[in-house]
N, C-alpha and C. Protein backbone atom coordinates (compact mmCIF):
# COMPACT_ATOMS: atom_id res chain seq x y z
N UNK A 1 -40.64 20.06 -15.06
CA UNK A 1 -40.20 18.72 -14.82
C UNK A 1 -38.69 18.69 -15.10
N UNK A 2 -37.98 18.21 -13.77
CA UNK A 2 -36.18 18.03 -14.37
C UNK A 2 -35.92 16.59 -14.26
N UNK A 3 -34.90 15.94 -15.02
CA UNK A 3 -34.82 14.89 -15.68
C UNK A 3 -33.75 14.85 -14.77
N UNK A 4 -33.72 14.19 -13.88
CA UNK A 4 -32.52 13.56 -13.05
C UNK A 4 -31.71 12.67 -13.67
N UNK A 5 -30.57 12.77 -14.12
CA UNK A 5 -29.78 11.49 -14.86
C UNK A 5 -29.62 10.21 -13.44
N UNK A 6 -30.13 9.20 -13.71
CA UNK A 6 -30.52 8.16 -12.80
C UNK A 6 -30.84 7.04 -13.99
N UNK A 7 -29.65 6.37 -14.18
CA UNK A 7 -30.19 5.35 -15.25
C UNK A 7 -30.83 4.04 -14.29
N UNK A 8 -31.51 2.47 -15.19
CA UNK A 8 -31.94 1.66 -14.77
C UNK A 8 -30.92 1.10 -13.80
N UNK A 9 -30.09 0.66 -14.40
CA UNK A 9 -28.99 0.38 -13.53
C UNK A 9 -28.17 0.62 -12.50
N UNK A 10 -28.00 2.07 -12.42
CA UNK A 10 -27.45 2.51 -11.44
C UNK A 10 -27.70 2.67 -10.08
N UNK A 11 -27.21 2.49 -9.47
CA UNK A 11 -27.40 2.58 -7.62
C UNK A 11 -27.93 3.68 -7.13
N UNK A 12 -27.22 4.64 -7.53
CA UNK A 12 -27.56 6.28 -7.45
C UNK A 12 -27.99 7.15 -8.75
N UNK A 13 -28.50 8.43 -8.21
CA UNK A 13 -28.55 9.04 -9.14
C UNK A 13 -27.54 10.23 -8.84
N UNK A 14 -27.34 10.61 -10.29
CA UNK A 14 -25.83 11.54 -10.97
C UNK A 14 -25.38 12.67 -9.67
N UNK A 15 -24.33 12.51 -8.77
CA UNK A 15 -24.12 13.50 -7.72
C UNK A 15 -24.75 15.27 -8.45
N UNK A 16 -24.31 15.66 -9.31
CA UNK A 16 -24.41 16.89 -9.75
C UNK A 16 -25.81 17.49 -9.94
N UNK A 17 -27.01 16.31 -10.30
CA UNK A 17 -28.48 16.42 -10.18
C UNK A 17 -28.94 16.32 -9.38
N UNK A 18 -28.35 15.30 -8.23
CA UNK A 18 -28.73 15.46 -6.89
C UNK A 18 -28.41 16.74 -6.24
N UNK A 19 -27.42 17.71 -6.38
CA UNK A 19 -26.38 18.91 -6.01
C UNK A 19 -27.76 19.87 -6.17
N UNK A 20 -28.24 19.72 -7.04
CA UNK A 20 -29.19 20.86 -7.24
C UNK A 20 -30.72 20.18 -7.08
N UNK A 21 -31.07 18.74 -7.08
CA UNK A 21 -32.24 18.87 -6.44
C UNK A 21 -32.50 18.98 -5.32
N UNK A 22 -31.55 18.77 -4.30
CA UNK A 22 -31.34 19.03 -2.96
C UNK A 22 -31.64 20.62 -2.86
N UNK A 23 -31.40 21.42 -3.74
CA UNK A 23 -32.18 22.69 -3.79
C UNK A 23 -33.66 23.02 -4.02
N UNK A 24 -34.79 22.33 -4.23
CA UNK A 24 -35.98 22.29 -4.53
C UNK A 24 -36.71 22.49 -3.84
N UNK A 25 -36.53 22.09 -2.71
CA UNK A 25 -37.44 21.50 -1.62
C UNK A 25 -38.42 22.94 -1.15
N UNK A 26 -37.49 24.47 -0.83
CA UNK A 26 -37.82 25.23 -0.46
C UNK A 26 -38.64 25.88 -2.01
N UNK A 27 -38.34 26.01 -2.76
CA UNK A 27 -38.99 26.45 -3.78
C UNK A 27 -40.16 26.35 -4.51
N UNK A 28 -40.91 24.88 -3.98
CA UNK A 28 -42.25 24.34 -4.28
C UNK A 28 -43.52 25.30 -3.83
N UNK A 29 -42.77 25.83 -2.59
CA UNK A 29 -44.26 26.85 -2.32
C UNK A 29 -44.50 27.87 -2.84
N UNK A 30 -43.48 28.54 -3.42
CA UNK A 30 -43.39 29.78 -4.07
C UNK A 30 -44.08 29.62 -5.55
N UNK A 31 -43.47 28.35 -5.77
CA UNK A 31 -43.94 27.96 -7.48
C UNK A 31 -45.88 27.57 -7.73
N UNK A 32 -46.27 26.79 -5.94
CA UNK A 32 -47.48 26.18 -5.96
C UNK A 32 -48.09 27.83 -6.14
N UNK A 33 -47.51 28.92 -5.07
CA UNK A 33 -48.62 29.80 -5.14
C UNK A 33 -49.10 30.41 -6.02
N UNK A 34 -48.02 30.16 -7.28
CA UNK A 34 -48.38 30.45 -8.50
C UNK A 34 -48.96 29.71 -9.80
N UNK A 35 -49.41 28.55 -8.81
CA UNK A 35 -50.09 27.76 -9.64
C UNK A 35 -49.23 27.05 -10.64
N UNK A 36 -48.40 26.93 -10.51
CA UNK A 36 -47.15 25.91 -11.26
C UNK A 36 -46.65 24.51 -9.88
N UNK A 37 -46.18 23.44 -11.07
CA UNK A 37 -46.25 22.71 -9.98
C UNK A 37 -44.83 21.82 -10.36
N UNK A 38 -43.71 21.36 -9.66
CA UNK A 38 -42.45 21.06 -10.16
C UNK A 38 -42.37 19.43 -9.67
N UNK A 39 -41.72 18.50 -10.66
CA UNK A 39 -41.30 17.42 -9.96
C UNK A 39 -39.97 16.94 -10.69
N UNK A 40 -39.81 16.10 -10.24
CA UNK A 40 -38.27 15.82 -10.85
C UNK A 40 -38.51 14.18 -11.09
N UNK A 41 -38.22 13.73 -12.76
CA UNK A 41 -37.70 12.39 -13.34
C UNK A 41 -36.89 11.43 -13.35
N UNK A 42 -36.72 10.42 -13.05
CA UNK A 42 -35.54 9.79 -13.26
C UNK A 42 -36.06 8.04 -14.38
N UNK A 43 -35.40 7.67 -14.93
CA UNK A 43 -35.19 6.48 -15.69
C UNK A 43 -35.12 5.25 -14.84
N UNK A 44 -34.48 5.62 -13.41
CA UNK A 44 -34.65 4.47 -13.17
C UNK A 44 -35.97 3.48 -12.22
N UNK A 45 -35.83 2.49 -12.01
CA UNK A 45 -37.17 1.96 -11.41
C UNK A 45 -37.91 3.10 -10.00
N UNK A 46 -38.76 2.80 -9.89
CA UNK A 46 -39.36 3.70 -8.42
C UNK A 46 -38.69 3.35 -7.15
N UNK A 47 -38.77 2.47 -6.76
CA UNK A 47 -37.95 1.85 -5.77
C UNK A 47 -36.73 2.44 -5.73
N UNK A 48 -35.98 2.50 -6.87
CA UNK A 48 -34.39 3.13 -6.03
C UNK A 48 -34.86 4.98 -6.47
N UNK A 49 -35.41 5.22 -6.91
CA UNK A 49 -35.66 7.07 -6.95
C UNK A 49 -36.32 7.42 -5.08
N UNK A 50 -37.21 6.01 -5.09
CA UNK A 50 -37.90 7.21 -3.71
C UNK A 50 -36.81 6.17 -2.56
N UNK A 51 -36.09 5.78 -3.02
CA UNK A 51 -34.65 5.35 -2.16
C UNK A 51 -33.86 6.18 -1.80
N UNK A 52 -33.52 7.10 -3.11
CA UNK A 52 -33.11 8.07 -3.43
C UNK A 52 -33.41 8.85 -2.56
N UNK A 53 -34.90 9.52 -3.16
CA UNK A 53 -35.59 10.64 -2.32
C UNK A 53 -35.58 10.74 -0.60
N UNK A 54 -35.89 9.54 -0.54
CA UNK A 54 -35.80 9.59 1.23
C UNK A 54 -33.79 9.71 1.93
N UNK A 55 -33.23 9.16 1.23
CA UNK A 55 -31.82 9.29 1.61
C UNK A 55 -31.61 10.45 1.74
N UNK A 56 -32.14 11.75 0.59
CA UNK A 56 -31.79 13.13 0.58
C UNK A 56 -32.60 13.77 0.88
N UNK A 57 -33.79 13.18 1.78
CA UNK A 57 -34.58 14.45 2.52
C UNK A 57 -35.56 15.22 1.03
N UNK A 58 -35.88 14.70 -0.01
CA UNK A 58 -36.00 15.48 -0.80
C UNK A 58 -38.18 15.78 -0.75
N UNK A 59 -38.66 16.59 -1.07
CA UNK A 59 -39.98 16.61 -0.30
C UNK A 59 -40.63 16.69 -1.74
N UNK A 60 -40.00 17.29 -3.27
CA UNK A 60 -40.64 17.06 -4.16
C UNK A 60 -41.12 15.98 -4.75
N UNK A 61 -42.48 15.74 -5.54
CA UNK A 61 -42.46 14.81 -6.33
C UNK A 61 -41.77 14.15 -7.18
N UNK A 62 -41.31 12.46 -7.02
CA UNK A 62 -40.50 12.37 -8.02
C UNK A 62 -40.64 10.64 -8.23
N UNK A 63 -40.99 11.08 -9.92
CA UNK A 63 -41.49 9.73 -10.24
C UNK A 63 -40.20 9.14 -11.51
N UNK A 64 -40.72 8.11 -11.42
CA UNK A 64 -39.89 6.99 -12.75
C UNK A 64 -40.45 6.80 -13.90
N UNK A 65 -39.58 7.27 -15.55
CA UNK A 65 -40.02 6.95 -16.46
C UNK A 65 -39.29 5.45 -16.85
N UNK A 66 -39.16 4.88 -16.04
CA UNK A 66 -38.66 3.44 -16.20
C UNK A 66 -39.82 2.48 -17.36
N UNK A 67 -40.41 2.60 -17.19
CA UNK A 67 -41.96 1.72 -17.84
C UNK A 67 -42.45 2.71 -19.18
N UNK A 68 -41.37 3.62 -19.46
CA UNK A 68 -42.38 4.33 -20.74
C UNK A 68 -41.32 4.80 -21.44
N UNK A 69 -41.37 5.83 -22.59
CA UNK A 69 -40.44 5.93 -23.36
C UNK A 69 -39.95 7.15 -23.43
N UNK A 70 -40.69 8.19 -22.46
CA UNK A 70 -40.44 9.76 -22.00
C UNK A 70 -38.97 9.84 -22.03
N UNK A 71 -38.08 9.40 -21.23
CA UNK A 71 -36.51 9.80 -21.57
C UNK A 71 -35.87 9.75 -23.29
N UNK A 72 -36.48 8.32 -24.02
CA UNK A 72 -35.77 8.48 -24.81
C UNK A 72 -36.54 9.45 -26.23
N UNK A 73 -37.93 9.79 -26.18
CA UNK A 73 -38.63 10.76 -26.91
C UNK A 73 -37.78 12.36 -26.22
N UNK A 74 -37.60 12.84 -25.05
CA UNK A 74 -37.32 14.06 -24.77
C UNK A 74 -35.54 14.12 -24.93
N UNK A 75 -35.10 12.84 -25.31
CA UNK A 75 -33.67 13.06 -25.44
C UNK A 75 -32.94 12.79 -24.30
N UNK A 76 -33.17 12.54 -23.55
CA UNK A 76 -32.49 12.82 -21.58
C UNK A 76 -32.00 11.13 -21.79
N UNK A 77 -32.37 9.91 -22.25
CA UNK A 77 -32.00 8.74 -21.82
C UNK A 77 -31.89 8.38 -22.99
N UNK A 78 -30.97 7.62 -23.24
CA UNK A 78 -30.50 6.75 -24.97
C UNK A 78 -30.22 4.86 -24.69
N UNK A 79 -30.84 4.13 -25.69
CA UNK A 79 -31.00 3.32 -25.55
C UNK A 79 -29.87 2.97 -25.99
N UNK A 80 -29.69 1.32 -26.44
CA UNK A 80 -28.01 0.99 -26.87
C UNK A 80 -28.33 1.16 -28.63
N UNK A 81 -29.27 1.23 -28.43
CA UNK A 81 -30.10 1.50 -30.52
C UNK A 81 -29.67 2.65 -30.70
N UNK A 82 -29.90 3.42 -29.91
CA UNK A 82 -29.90 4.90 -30.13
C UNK A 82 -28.56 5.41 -30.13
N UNK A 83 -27.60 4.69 -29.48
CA UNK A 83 -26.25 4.93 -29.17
C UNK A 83 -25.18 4.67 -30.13
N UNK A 84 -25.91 3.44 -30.84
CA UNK A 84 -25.13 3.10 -31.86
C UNK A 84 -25.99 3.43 -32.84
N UNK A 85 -26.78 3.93 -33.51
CA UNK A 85 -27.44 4.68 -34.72
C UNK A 85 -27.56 6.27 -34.52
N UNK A 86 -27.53 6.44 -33.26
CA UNK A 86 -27.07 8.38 -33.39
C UNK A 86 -28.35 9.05 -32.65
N UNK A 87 -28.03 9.92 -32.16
CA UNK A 87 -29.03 10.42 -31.25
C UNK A 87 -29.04 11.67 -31.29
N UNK A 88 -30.10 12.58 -30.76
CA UNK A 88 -29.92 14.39 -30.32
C UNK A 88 -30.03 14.06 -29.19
N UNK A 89 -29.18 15.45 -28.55
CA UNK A 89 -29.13 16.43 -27.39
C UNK A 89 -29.30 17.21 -27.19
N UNK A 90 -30.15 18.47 -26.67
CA UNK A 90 -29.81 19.80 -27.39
C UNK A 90 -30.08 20.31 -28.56
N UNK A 91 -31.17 19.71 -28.97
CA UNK A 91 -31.30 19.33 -30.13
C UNK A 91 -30.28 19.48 -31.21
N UNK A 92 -28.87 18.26 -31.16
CA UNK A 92 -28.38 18.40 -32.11
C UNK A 92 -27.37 16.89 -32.36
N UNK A 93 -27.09 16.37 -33.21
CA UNK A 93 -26.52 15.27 -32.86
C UNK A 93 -25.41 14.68 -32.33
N UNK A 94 -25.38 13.66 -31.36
CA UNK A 94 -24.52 13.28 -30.49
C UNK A 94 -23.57 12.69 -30.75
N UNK A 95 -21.92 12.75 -30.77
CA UNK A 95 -21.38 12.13 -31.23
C UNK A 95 -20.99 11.06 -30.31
N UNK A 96 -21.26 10.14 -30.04
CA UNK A 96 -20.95 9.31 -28.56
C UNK A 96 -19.43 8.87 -28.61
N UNK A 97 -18.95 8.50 -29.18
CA UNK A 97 -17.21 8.15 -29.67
C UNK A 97 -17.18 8.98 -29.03
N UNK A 98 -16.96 10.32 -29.51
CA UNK A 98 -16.40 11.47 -29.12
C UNK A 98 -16.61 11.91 -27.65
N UNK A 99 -17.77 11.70 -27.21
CA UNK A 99 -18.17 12.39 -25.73
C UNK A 99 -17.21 10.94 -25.01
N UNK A 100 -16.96 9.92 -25.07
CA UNK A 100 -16.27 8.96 -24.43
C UNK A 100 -14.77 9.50 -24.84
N UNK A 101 -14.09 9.90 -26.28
CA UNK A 101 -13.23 10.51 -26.13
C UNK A 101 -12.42 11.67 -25.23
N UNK A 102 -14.04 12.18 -25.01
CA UNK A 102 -13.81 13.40 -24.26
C UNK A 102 -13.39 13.46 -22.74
N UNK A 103 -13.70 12.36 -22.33
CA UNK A 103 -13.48 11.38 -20.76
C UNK A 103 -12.82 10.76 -20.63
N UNK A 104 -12.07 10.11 -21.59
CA UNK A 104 -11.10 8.88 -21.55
C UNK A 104 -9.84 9.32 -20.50
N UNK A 105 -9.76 8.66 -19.67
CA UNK A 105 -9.03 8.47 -18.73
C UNK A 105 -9.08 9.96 -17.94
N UNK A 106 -10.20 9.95 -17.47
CA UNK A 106 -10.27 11.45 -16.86
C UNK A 106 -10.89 10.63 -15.61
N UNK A 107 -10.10 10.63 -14.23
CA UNK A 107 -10.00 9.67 -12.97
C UNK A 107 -11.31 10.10 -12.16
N UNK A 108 -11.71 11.67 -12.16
CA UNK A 108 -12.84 12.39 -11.53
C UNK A 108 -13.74 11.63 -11.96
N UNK A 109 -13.79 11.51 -13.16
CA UNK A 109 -15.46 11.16 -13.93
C UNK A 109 -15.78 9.49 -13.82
N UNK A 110 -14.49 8.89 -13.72
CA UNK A 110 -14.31 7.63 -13.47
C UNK A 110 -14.70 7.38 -11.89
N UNK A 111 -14.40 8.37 -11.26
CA UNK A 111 -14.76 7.61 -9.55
C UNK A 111 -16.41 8.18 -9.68
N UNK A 112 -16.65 9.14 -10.35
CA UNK A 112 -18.32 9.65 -9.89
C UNK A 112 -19.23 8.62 -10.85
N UNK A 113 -18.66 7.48 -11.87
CA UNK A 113 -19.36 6.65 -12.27
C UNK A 113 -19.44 5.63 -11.43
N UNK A 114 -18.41 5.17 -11.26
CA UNK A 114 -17.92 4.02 -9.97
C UNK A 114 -18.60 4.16 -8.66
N UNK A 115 -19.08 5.59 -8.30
CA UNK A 115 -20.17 5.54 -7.19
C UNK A 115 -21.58 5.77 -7.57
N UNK A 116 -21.99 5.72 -8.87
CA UNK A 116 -23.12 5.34 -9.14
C UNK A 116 -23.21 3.64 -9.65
N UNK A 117 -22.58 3.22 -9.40
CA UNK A 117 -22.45 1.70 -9.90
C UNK A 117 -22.09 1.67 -11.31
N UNK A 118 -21.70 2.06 -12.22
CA UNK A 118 -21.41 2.36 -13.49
C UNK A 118 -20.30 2.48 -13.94
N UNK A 119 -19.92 2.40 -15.31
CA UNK A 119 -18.61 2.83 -15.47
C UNK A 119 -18.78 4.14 -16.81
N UNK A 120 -17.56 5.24 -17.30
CA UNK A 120 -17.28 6.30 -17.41
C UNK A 120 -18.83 6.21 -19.22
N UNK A 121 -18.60 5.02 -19.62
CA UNK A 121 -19.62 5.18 -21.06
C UNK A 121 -21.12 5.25 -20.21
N UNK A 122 -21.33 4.23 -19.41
CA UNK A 122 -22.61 4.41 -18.73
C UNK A 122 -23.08 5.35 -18.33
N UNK A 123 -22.16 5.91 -17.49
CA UNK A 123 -22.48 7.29 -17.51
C UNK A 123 -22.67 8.59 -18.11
N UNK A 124 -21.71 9.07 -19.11
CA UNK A 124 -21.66 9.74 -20.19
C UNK A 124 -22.56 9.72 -21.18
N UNK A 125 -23.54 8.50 -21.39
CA UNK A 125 -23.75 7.92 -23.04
C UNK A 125 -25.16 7.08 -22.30
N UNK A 126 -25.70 6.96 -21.47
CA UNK A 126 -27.02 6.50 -21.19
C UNK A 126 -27.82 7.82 -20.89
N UNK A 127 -28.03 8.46 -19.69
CA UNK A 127 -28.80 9.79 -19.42
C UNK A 127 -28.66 11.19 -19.45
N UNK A 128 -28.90 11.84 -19.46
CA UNK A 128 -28.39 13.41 -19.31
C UNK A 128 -29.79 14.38 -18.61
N UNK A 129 -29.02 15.40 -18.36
CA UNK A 129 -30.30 16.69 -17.82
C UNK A 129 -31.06 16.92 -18.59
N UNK A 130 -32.22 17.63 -18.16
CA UNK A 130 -33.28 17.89 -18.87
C UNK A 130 -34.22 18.81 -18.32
N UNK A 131 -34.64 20.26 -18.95
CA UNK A 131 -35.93 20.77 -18.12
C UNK A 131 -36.81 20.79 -18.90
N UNK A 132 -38.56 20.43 -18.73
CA UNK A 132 -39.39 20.50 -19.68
C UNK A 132 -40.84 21.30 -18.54
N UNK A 133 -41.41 21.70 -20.12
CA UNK A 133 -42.54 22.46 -19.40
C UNK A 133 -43.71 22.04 -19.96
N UNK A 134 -45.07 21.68 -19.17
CA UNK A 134 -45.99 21.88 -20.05
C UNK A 134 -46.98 22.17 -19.51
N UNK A 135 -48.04 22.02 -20.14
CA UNK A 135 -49.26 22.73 -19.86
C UNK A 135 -50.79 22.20 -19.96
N UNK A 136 -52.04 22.03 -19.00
CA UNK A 136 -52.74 21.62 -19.40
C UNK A 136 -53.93 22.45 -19.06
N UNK A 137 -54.68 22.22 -20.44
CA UNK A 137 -55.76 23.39 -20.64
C UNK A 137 -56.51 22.44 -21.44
N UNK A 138 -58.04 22.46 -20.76
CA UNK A 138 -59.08 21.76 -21.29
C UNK A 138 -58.72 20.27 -21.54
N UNK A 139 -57.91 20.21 -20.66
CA UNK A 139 -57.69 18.34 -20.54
C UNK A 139 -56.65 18.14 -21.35
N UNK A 140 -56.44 18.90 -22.02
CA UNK A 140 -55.15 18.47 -23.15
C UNK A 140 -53.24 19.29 -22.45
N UNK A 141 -52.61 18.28 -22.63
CA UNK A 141 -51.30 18.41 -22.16
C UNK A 141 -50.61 18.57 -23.23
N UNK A 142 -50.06 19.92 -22.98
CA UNK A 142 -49.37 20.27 -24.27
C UNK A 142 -47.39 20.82 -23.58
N UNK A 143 -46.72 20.15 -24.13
CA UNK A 143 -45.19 20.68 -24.58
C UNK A 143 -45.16 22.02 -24.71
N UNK A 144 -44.62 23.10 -23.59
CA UNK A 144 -44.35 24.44 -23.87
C UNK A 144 -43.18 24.73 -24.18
N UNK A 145 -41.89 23.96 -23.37
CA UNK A 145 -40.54 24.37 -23.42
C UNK A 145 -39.41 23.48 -23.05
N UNK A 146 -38.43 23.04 -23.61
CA UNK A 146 -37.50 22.19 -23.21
C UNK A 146 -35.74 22.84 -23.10
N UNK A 147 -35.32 22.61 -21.90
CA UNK A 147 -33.60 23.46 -21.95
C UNK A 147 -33.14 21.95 -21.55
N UNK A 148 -31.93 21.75 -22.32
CA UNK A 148 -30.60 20.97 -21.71
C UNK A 148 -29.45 21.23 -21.05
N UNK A 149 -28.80 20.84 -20.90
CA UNK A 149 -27.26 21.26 -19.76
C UNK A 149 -27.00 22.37 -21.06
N UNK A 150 -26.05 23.22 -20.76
CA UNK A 150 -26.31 23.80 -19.00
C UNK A 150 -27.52 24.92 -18.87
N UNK A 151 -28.04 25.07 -19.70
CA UNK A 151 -29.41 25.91 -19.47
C UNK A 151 -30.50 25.26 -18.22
N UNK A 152 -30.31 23.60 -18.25
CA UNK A 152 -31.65 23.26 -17.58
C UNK A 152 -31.40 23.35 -15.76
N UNK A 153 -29.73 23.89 -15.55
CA UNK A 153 -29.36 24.01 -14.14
C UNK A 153 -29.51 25.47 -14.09
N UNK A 154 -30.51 26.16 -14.08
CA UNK A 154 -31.11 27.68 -13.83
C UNK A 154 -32.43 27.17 -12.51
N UNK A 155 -32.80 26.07 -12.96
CA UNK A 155 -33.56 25.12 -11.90
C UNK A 155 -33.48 25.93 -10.75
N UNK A 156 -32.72 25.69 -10.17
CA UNK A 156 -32.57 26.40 -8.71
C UNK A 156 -33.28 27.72 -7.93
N UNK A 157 -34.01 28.35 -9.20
CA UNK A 157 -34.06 29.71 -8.30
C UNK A 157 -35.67 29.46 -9.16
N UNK A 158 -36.92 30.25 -8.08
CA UNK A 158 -37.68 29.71 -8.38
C UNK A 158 -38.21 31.19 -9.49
N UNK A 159 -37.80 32.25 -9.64
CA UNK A 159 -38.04 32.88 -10.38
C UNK A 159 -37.67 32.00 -12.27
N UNK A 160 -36.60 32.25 -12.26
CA UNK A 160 -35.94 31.03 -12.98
C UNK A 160 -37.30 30.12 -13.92
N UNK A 161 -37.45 29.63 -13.22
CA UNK A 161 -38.46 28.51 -12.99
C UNK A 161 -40.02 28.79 -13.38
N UNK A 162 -40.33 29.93 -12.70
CA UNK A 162 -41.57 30.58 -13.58
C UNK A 162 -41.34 30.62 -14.96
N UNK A 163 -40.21 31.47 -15.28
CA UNK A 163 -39.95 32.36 -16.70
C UNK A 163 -39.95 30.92 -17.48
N UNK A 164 -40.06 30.39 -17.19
CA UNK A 164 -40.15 28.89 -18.30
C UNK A 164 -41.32 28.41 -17.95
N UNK A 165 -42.68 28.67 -17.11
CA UNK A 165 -43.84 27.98 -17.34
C UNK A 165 -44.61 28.82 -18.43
N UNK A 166 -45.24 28.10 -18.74
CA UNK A 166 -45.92 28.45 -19.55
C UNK A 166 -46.97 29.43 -19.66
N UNK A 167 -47.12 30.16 -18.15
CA UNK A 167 -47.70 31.68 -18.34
C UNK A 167 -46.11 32.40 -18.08
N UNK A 168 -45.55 32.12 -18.03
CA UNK A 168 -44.28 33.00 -17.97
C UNK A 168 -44.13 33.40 -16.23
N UNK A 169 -43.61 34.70 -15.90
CA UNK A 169 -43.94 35.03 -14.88
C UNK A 169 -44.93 35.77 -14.14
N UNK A 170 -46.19 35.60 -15.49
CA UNK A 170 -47.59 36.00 -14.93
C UNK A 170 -48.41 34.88 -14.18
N UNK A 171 -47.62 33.63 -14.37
CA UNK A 171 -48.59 32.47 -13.79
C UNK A 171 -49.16 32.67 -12.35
């Protein structure tokens, strides 16, 4: 499962997650024949994801954790609680000042918020990437593996992609 940064608000989802889910499409069969199965997340409502999806041709599954609390339990989406009392990433803690420091007046990051409807904190400081794995055996769904930027953009290649399910690349 990859965590498309696509907050509630935004119009679009994050050019750079789109950059690489636009890579998926061919890779689903390779992954189905191995009995693994891939979809991609986003935060924001359903309506603008399969807005999304159909704009980019995209053929994977891809649903909205808009209605549940999956982004902000796996770390990928931060609430304004979470923003101002402190959060992990990566598992490690976020300094949000600082990641807005880190952008401040940087014009690139400012126009790629501005075309998601957003501005440079919204973007930076609401969602992020995410790859997670899991597994279900005897009805029970279990958490195998989680990578963040930039580990979780290995996505792309469907070998890749095995080595993180949860039979590995025996699946």
């Amino acid at each position: 499962m990859y965590h498309v940064m696509f907050g509630p608000e935004w119009t679009a989802a994050c050019p750079g997650c789109s950059s690489l889910a636009d890579q998926l499409g061919g890779t689903l069969a390779h992954l189905h024949a191995q009995d693994v199965t891939l979809l991609c997340v986003s935060h924001a409502p359903i309506e603008k994801l399969q807005a999304q999806k159909e704009r980019n041709g995209w053929t994977f599954p891809y649903v909205s954790t808009f209605h549940s609390d999956f982004g902000y339990d796996f770390s990928v989406s931060f609430s304004d609680e979470q923003r101002a009392r402190g959060a992990e990433y990566n598992f490690e803690p976020v300094d949000f000042e600082k990641v807005l420091e880190d952008f401040a007046g940087n014009d690139a990051m400012a126009e790629a918020a501005a075309s998601l409807g957003t501005d440079v904190e919204g973007y930076v400081t609401t969602e992020s990437p995410g790859l997670f794995a899991f597994a279900l055996e005897d009805g029970v769904v279990y958490h195998t593996y989680s990578a963040y930027a930039p580990e979780s953009n290995v996505l792309v290649f469907s070998n890749e992609i095995l080595r993180r399910a949860p039979k590995g690349d025996d699946a």
